[in-house]
Protein backbone atom coordinates (compact mmCIF):
# COMPACT_ATOMS: atom_id res chain seq x y z
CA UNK A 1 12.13 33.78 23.48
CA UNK A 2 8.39 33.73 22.96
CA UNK A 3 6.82 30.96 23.99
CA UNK A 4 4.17 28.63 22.13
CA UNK A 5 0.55 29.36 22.51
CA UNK A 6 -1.78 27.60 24.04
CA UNK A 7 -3.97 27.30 20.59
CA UNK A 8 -1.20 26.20 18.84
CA UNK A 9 -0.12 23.43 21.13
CA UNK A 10 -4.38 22.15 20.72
CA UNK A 11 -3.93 22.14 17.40
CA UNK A 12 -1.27 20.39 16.53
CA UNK A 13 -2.68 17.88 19.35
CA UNK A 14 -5.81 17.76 17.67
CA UNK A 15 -3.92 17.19 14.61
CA UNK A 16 -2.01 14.32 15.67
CA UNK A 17 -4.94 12.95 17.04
CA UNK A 18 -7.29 13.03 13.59
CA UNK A 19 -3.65 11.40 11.93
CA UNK A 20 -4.05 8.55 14.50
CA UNK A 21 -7.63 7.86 14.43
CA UNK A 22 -7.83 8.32 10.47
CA UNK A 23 -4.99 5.49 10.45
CA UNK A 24 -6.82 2.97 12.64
CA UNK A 25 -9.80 3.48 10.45
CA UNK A 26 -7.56 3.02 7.29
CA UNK A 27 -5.96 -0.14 9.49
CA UNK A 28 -9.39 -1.61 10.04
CA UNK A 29 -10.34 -1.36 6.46
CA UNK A 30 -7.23 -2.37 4.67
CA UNK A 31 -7.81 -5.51 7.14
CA UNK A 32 -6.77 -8.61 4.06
CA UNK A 33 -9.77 -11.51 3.88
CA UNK A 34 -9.18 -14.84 4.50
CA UNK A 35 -7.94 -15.57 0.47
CA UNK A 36 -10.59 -18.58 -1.53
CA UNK A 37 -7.84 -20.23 -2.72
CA UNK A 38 -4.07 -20.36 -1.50
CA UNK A 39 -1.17 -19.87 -3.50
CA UNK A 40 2.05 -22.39 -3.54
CA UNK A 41 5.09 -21.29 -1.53
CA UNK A 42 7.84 -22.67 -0.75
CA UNK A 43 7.18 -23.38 2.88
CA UNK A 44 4.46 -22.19 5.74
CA UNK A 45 4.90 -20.61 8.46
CA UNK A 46 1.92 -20.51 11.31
CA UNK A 47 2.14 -17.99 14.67
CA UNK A 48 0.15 -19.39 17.54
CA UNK A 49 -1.98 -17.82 19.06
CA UNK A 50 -5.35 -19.23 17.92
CA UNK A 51 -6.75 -22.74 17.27
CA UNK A 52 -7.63 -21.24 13.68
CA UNK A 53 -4.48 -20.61 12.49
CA UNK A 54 -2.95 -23.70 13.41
CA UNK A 55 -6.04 -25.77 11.73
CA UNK A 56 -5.96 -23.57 8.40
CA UNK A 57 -1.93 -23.76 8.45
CA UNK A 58 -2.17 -27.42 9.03
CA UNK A 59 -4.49 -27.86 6.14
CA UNK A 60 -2.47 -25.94 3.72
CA UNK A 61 0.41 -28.36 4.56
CA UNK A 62 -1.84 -31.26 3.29
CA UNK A 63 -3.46 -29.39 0.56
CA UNK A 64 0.71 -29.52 -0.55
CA UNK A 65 0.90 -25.58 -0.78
CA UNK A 66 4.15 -25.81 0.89
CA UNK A 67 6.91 -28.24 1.55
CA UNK A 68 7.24 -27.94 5.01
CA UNK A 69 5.52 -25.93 8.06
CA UNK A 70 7.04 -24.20 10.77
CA UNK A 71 4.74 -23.35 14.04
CA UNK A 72 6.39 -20.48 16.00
CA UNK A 73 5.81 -19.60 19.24
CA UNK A 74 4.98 -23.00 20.39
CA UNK A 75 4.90 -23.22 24.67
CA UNK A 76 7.88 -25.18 25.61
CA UNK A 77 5.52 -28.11 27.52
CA UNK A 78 3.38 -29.06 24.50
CA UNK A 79 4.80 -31.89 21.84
CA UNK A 80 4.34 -32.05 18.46
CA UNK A 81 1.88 -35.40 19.07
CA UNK A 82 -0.02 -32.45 21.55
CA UNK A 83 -0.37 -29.70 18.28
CA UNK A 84 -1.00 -32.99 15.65
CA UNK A 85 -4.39 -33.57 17.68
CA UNK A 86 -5.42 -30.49 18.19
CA UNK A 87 -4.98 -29.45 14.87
CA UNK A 88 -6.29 -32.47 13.21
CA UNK A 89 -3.31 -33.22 11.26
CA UNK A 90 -2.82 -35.36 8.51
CA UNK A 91 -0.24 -37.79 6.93
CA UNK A 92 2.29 -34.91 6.21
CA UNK A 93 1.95 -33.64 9.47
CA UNK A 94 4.75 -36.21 10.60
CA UNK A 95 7.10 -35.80 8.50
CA UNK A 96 6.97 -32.08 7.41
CA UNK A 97 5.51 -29.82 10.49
CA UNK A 98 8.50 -28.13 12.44
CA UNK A 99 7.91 -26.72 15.79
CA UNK A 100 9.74 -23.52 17.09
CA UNK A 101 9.92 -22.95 20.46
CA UNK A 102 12.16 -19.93 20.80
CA UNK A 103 10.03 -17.30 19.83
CA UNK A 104 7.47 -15.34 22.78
CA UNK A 105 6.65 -12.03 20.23
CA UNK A 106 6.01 -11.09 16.50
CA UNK A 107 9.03 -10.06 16.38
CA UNK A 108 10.62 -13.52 17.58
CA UNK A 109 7.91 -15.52 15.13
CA UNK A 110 9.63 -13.59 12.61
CA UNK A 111 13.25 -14.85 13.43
CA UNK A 112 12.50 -17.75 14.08
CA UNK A 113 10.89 -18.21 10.70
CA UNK A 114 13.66 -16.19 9.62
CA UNK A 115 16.64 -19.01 10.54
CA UNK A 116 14.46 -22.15 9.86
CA UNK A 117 13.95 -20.55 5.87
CA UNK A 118 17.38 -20.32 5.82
CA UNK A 119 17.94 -23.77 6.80
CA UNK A 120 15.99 -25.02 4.18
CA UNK A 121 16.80 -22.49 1.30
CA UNK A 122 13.32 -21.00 0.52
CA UNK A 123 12.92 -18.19 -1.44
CA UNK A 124 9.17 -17.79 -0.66
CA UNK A 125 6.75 -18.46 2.37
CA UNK A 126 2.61 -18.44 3.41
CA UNK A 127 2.42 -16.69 6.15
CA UNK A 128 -0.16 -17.83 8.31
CA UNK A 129 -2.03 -15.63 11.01
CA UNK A 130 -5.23 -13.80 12.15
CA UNK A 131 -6.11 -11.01 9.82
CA UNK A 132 -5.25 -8.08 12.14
CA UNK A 133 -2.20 -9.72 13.26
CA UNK A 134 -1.42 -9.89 9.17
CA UNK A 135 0.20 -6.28 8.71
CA UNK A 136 2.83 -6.60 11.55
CA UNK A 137 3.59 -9.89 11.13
CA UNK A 138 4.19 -9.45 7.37
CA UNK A 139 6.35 -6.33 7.94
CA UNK A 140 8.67 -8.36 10.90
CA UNK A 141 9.23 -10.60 8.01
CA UNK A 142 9.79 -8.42 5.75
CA UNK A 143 12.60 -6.74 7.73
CA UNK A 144 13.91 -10.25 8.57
CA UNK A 145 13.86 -11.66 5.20
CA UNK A 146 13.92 -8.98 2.51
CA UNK A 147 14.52 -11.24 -0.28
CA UNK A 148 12.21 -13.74 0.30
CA UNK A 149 8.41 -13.37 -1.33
CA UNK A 150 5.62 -13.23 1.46
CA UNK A 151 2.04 -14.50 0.77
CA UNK A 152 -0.30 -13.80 3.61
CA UNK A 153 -2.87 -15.81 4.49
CA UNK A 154 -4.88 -14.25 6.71
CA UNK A 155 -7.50 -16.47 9.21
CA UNK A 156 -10.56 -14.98 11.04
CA UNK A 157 -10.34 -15.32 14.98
CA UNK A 158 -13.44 -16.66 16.69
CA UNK A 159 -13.80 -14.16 19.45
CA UNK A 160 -12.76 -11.10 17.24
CA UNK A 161 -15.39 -9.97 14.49
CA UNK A 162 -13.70 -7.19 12.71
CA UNK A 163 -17.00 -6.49 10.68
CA UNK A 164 -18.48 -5.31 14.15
CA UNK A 165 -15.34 -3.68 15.97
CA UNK A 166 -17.83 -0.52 16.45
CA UNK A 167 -20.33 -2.33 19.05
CA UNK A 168 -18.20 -5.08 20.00
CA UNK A 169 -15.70 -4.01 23.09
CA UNK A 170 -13.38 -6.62 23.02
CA UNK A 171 -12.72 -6.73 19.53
CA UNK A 172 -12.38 -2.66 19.81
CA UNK A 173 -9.51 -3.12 22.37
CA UNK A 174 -7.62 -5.73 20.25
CA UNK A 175 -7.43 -4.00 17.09
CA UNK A 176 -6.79 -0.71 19.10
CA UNK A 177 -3.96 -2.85 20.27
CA UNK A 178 -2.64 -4.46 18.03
CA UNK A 179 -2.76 -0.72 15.47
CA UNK A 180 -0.66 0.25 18.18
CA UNK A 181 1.85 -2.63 17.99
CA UNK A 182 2.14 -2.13 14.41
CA UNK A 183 3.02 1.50 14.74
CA UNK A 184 5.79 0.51 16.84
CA UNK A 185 6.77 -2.21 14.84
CA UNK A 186 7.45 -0.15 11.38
CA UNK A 187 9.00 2.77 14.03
CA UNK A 188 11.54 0.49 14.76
CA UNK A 189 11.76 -1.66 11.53
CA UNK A 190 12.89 1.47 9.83
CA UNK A 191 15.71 1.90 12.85
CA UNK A 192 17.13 -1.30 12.04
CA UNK A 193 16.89 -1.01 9.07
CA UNK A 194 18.74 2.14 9.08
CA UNK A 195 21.43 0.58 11.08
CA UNK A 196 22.12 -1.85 9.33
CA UNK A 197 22.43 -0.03 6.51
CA UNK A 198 24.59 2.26 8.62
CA UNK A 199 27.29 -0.39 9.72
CA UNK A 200 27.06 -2.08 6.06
CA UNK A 201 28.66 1.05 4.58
CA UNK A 202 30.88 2.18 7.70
CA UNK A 203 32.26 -1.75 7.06
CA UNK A 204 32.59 -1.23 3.30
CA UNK A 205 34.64 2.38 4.04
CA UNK A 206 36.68 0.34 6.27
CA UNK A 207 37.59 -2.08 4.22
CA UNK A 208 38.66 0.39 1.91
């Protein structure tokens, strides 16, 4: 059997490559703006991992664009008294802000958020994170709760300035990072989701 040649193996290397760099361009620039004005959801849900999303998350609680909030992701040692200082919050901040502990990835945010809208019945959420977290954190929901409608609402981090990712180091490895992430993420959202559509109709023949 003959084997490949050596051009052909560069090639399709080099093609690969130009499919992965013209997608992290295409990731960069499809990067959604922090939205003027928010739209009404049912509830909010805020991932830590920033001061700004927590303040913009708490603020849409009190601006009444959702019922309640859930922060996921919270450290185990920090009370909700802790987060109401730091973010500022207001009146409704006592009675409607929900804190989830469980969840330590994107994946976890998402069933946590997941479990707490079913608890409450919502049909709808704001999704609250930094804009390049936004496109992973939208699909984990999306593959958590298909039948719920997703608004993002995407907040700009402090120490990463997407507008400069070119000349800026830092902000070049986190958004080489996080592209990365996200390919994973819809690599194995679509495995799930394939099992689960699997075992669905392997149950249905069964019950047959």
């Amino acid at each position: 059997m003959t084997g490949v040649s050596r051009p052909t193996i560069w090639t399709a290397v080099a093609f690969i490559a130009g499919l992965y760099v013209g997608g992290f361009l295409v990731f960069i620039w499809s990067l959604p703006p922090t939205p003027a004005r928010a739209v009404h959801a049912d509830g909010i849900v805020a991932l830590t991992g920033g001061d700004s999303r927590l303040d913009a998350a708490s603020a849409l609680l009190e601006e009444g664009a959702g019922r309640r909030l859930l922060i996921s992701g919270v450290h185990p040692t920090i009370t909700k008294d802790d987060l109401k200082r730091l973010v500022h919050g207001g009146p409704r901040f006592d009675c409607c802000a929900d804190l989830g502990f469980a969840a330590t990835s994107t994946h976890g945010n998402a069933a946590e958020a997941a479990a707490w809208t079913r608890k409450h019945g919502y049909q709808s959420l704001i999704i609250v994170t930094a804009n390049y977290h936004m496109p992973r954190s939208v699909h984990e929901f999306a593959v958590q709760m298909p039948g719920v409608r997703l608004f993002p609402y995407p907040v700009q981090e402090d120490d990463v300035d997407v507008g400069t990712w070119w000349n800026d180091a830092h902000t070049f490895r986190v958004l080489h990072l996080e592209y990365a992430k996200y390919l994973g993420s819809l690599v194995f959202g679509a495995l799930e989701t394939t099992h689960k559509s699997w075992r669905t109709t392997r149950e249905a023949r069964n019950g047959n």
